[in-house]
Protein backbone atom coordinates (compact mmCIF):
# COMPACT_ATOMS: atom_id res chain seq x y z
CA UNK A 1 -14.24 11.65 -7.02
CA UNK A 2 -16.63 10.62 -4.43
CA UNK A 3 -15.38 13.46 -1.89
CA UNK A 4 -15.77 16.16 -4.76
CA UNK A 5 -19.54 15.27 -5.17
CA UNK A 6 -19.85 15.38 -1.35
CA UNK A 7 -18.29 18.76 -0.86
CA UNK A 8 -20.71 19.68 -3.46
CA UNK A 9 -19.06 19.51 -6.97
CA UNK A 10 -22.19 17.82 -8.23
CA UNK A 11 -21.12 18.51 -12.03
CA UNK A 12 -18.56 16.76 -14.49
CA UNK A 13 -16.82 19.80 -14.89
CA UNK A 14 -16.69 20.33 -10.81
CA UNK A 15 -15.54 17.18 -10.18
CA UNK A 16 -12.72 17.19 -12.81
CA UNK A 17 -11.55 21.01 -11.44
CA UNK A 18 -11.79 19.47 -7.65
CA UNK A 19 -9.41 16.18 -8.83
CA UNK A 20 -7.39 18.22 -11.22
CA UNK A 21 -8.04 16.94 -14.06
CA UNK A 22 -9.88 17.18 -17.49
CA UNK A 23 -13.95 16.90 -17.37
CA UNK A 24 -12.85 14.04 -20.44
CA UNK A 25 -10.30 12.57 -18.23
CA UNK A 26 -12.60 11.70 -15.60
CA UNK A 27 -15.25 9.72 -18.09
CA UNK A 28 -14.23 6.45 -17.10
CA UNK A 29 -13.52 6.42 -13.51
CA UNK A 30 -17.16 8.18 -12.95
CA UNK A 31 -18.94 5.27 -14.70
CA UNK A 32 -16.69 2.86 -12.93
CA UNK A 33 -18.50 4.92 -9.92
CA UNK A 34 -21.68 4.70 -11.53
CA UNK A 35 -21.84 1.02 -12.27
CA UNK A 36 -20.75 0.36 -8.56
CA UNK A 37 -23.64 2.02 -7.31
CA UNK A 38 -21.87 4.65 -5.52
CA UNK A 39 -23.40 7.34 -7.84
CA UNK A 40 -26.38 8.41 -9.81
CA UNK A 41 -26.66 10.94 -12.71
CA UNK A 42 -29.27 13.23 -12.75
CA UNK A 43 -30.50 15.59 -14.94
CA UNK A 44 -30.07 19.12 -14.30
CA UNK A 45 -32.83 20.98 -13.59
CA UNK A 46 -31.84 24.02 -14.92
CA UNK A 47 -29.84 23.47 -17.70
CA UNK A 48 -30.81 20.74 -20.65
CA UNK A 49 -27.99 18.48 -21.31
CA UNK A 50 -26.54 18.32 -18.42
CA UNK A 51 -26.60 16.21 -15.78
CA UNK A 52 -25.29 16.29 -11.81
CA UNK A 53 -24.23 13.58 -9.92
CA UNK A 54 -25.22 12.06 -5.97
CA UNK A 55 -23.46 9.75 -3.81
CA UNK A 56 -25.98 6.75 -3.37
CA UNK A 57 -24.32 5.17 -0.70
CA UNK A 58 -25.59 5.98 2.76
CA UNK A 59 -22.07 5.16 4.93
CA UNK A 60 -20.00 7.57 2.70
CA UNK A 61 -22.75 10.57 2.67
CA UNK A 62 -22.33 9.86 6.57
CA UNK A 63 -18.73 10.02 6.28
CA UNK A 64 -18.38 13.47 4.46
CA UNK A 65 -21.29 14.98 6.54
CA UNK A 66 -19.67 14.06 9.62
CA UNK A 67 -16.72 13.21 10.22
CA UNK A 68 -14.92 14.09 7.23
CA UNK A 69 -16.12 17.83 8.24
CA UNK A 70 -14.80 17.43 11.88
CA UNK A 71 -11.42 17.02 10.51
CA UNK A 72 -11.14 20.60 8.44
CA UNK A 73 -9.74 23.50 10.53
CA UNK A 74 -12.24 25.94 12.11
């Protein structure tokens, strides 16, 4: 979940296409996310009811900006 937000599948739908699953299947696991701290809902600034998500925590931004990207093929 967190990787699909930082390769920038900010939306419920995104996320769920990126894991392979369901935008419903995901519910709980993003609010286990949520209530962890790990990520914050925002609302969508061009489009009324929905929301994006953002990885809070500064070590795992750091992880996917760096040196998860080092590891893809060039």
């Amino acid at each position: 979940m967190l990787a699909a937000v930082a390769e920038g599948n900010a939306t419920r739908g995104g996320i769920a296409n990126y894991v392979g699953r369901k935008a419903t299947d995901i519910a709980h696991p993003v609010n286990v996310l949520e209530d962890a701290g790990l990520l914050t809902r925002e609302a969508d600034a061009f489009r009324e009811n929905r929301s994006t998500f953002r990885i809070t925590e500064p070590l795992i931004i750091f992880y996917h900006a760096v040196y998860a990207a080092s590891l893809e093929p060039a």
